[in-house]
Protein backbone atom coordinates (compact mmCIF):
# COMPACT_ATOMS: atom_id res chain seq x y z
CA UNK A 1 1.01 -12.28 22.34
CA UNK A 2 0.52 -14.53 25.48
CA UNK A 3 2.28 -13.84 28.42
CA UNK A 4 4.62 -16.53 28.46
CA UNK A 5 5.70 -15.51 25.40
CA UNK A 6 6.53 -11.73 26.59
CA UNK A 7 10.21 -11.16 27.48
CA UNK A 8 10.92 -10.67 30.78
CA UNK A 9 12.31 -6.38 32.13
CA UNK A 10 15.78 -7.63 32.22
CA UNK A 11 15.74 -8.93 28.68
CA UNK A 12 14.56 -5.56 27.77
CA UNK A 13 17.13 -3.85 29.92
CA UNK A 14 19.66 -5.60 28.16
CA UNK A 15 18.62 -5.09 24.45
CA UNK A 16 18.67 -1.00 25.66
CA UNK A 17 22.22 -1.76 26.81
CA UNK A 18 23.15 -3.40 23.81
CA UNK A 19 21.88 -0.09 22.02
CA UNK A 20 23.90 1.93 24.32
CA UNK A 21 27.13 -0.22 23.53
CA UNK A 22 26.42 0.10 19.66
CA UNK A 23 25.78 3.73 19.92
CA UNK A 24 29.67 4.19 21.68
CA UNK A 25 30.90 2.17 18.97
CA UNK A 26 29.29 4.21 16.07
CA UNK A 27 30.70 7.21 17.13
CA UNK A 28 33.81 5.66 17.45
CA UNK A 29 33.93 4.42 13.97
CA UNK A 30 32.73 7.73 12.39
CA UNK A 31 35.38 9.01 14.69
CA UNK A 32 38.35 7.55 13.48
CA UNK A 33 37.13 6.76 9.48
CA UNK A 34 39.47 6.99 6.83
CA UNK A 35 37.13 7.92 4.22
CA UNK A 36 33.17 8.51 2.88
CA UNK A 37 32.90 4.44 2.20
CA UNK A 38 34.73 3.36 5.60
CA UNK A 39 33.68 -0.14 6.00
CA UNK A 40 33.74 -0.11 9.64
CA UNK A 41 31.69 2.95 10.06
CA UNK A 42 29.30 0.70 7.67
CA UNK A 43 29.36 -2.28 10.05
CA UNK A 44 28.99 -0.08 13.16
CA UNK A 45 26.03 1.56 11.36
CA UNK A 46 24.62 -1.86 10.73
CA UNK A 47 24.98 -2.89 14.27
CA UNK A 48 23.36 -0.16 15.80
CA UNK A 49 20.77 -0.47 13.51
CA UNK A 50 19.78 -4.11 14.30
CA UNK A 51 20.15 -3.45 18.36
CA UNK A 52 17.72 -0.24 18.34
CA UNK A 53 15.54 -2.51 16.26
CA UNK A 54 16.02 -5.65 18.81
CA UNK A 55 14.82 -2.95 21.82
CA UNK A 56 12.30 -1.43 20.08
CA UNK A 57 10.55 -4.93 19.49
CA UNK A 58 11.19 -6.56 22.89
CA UNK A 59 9.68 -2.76 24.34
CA UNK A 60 6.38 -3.01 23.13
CA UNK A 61 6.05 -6.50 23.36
CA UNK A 62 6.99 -6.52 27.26
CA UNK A 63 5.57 -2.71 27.46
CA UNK A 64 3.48 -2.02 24.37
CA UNK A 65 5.47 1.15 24.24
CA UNK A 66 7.72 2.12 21.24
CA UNK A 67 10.47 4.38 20.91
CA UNK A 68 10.74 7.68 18.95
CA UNK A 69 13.60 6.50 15.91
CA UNK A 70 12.86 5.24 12.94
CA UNK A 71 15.03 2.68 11.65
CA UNK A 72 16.07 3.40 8.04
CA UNK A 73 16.11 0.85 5.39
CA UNK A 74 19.32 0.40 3.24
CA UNK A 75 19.51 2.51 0.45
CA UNK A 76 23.24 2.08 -0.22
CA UNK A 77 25.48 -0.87 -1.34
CA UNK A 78 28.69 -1.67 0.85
CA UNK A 79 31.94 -0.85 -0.56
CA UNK A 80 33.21 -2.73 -3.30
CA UNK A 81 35.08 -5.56 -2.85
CA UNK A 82 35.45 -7.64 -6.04
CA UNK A 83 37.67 -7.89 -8.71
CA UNK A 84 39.38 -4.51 -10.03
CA UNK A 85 39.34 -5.53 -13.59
CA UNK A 86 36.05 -8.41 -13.75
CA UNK A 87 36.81 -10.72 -16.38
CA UNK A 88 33.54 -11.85 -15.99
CA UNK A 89 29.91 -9.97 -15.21
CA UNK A 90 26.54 -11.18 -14.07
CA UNK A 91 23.52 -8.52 -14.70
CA UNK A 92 20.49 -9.63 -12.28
CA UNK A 93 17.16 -8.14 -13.29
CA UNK A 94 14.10 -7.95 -11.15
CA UNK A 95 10.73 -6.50 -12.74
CA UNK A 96 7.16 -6.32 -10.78
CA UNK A 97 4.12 -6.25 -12.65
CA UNK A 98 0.16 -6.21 -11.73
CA UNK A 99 -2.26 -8.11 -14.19
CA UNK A 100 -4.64 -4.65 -14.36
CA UNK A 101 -6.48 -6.03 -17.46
CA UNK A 102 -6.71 -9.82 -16.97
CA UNK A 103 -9.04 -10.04 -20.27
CA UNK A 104 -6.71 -8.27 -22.44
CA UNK A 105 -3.80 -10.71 -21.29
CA UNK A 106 -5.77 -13.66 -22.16
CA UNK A 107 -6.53 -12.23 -25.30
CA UNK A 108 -3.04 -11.82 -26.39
CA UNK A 109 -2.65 -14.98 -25.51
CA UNK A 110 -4.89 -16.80 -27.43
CA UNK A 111 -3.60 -14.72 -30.35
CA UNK A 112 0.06 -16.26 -29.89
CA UNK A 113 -2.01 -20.00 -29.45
CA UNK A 114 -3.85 -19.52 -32.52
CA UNK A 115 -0.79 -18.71 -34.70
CA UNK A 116 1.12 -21.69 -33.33
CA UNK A 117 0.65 -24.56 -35.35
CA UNK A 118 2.27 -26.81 -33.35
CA UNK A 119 1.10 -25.61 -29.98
CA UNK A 120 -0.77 -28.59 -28.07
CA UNK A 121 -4.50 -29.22 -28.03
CA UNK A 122 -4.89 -28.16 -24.58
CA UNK A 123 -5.88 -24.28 -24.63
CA UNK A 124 -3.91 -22.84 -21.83
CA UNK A 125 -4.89 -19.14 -22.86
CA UNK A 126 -7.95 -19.57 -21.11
CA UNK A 127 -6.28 -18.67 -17.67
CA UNK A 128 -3.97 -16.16 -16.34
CA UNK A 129 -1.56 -17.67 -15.03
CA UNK A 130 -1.29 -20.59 -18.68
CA UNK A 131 -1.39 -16.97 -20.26
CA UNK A 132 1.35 -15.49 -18.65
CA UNK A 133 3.55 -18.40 -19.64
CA UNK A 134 2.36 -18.37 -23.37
CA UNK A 135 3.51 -14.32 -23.67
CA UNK A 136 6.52 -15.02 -21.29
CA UNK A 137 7.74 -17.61 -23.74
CA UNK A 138 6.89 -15.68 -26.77
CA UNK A 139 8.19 -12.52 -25.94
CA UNK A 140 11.43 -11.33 -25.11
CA UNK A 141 11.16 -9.48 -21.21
CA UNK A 142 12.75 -5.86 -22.75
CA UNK A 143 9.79 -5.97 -25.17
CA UNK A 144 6.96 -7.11 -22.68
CA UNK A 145 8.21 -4.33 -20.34
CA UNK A 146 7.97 -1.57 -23.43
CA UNK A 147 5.28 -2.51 -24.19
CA UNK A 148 3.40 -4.12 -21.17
CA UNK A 149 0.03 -2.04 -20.95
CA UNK A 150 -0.64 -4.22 -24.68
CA UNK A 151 -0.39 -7.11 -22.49
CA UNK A 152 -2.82 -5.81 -19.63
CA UNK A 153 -0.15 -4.93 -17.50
CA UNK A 154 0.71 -3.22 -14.92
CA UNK A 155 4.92 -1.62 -14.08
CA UNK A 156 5.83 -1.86 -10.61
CA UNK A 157 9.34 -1.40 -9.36
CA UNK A 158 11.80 -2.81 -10.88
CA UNK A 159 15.90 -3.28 -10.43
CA UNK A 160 18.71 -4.07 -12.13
CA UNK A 161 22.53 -4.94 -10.64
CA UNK A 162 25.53 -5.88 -12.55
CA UNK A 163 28.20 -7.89 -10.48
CA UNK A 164 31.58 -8.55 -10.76
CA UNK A 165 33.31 -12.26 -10.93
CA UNK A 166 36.57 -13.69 -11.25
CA UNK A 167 35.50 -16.03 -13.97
CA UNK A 168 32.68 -16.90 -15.88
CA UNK A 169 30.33 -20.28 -14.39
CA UNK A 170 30.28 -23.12 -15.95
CA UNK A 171 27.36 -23.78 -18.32
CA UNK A 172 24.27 -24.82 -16.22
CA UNK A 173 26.05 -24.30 -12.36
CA UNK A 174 23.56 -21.60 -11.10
CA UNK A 175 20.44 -22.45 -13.35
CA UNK A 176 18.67 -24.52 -10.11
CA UNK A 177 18.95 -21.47 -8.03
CA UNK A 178 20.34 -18.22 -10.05
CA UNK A 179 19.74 -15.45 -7.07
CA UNK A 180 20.89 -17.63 -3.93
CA UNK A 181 24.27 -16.48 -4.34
CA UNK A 182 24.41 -12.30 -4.41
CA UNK A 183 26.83 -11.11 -2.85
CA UNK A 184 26.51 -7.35 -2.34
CA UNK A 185 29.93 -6.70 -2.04
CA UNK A 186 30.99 -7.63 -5.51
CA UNK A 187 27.95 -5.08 -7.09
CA UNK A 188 29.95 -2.86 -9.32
CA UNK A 189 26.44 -0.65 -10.24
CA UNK A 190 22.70 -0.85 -9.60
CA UNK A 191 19.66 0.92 -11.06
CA UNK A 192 16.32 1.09 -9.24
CA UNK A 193 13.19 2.07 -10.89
CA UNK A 194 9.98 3.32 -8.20
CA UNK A 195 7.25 5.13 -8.01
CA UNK A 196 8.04 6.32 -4.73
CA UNK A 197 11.01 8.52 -6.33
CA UNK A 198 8.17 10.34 -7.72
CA UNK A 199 6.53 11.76 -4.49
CA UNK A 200 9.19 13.91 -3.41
CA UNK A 201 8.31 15.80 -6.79
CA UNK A 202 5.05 15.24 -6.80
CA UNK A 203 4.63 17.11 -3.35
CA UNK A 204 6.43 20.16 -4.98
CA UNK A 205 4.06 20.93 -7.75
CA UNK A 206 0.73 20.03 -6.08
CA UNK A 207 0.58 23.67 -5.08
CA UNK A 208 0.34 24.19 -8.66
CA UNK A 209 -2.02 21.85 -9.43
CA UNK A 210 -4.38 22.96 -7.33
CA UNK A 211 -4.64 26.50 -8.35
CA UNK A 212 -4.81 25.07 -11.44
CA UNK A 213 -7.57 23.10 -10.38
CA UNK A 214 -9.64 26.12 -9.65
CA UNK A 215 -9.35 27.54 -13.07
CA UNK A 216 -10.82 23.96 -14.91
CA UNK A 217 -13.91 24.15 -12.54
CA UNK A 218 -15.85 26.34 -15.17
CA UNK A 219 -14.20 24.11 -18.06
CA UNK A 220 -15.65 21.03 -16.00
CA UNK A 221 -19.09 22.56 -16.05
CA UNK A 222 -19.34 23.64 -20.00
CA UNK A 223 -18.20 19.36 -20.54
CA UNK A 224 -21.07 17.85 -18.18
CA UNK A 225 -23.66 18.25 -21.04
CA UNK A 226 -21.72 16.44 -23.13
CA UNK A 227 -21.19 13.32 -20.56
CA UNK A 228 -23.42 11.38 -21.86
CA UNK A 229 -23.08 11.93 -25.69
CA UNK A 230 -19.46 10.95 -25.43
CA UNK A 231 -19.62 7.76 -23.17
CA UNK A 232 -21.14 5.42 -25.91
CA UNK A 233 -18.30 6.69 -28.12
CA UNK A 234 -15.63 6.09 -25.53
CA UNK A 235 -16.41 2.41 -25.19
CA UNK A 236 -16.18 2.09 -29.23
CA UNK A 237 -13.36 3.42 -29.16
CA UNK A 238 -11.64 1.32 -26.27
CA UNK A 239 -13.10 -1.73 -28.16
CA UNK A 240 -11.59 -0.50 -31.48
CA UNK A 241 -8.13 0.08 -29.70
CA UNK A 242 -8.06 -3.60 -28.35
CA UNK A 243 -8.79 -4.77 -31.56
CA UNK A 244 -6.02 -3.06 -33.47
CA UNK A 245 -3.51 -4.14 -30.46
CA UNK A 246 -4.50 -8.27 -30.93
CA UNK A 247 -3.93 -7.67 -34.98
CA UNK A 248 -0.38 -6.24 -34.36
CA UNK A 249 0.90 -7.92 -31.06
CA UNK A 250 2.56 -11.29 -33.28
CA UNK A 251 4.29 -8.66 -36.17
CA UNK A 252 7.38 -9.22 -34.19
CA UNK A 253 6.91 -13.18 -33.60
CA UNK A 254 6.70 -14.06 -37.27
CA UNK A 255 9.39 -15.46 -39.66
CA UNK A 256 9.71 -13.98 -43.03
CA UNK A 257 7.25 -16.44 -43.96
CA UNK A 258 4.97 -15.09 -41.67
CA UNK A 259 5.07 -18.67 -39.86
CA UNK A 260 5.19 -17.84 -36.22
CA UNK A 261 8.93 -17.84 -34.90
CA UNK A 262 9.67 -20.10 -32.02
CA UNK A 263 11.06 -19.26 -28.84
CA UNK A 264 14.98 -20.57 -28.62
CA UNK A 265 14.71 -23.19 -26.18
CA UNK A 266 17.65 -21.49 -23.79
CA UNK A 267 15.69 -18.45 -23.06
């Protein structure tokens, strides 16, 4: 950062004021709450929050010095404040994915091409990103996510909140812009899906693992002779597997006619 850009000592003794002010008011709030979801003990958390993280920054950019809290992220919703009884519900679903196995998408792909008749002349299986929207149209998103390794994919975190509303939108209102609007407040429940859950557990059992470890070394040893014999065998079989997945992926696309079944043009 240049030095005209630094902020000056006394905007940095301010922003540590500020933190002192928002500490005083914390304690107040936690103080005087009237229950575990007190909103003001959740705004005063908030606030203190965003000044220690104001100081920290303007520190180390004036001083190159940080301090010693971490600042954490929210893991909780605010309290509710929507409708009691919702005569209406919107579920928002967010799903990650990494193409690990960009060959075996495209090859799905051009299986869902070939069995549409009517599908234009243009091949657009022949990149990821025209193959993605081939599978994406053809399948439904429950079924790519059970069954998403078919597809070369990869799960990443994924979440899922159901809000509350007054009444339902009119037909086509949100469509332009369907997340813009969340309002946290009216989340009656959400579900969160990571892999980072997993590493509080993970840490637990590694003990075990590695004294396990120690007993497969001698297992390990007796299996190196046979390296070699099995790795020919290994790739038949991984070509055999793709194979069977390609004949099998459309089973669910096809009419009783086995014509392919066309996506509904809402989805």
């Amino acid at each position: 950062m240049s030095d005209a850009a630094q902020p000056t000592a006394a905007e940095v003794r301010a922003a540590a004021e500020a933190v002192k002010t928002a500490l005083d008011r914390h304690l107040a709030a936690v103080e005087r709450r009237s229950g575990e979801e007190d909103p003001a003990v959740y705004d005063a958390f908030n606030e203190l929050a965003a000044a220690a993280e104001a100081y920290d920054e303007l520190l180390y950019d004036r001083y190159d010095e940080v301090t010693p809290f971490e600042i954490p992220g929210e893991d909780t919703l605010p309290p509710y404040t929507g409708p009691e009884e919702p005569s209406a519900l919107s579920v928002l679903i967010r799903r990650d994915y990494a193409v690990a196995e960009p060959q075996r998408l495209m090859a799905q792909a051009r299986r869902v091409e070939a069995a549409d008749e009517e599908a234009p002349d243009v091949e657009a299986s022949g990149t990821v990103h025209g193959a993605l929207g081939l599978l994406f149209g053809e399948f439904e998103p429950d079924e790519i996510a059970s069954r998403h390794k078919e597809f070369g994919l990869e799960e990443g975190d994924s979440t899922l909140w159901v809000t509350a509303a007054d009444e339902s939108a009119d037909p086509g209102e949100w469509l332009e812009a369907p997340f813009e609007e969340v309002d946290p407040e009216r989340v009656v429940c959400r579900f969160d899906v990571s892999t980072v859950f997993d590493e509080e557990f993970d840490d637990d059992i590694e003990d075990d693992e590695d004294d396990e470890d120690i007993d497969d070394i001698g297992d390990i040893e007796d299996d190196e002779g046979r390296d070699d014999e099995d790795g020919d065998a290994d790739l038949t079989d991984l070509d055999e597997d793709l194979d069977t997945d390609l004949d099998t992926d459309l089973d669910t696309g096809l009419d009783e006619d086995d014509e392919p079944a066309r996506p509904e043009a809402d989805r």
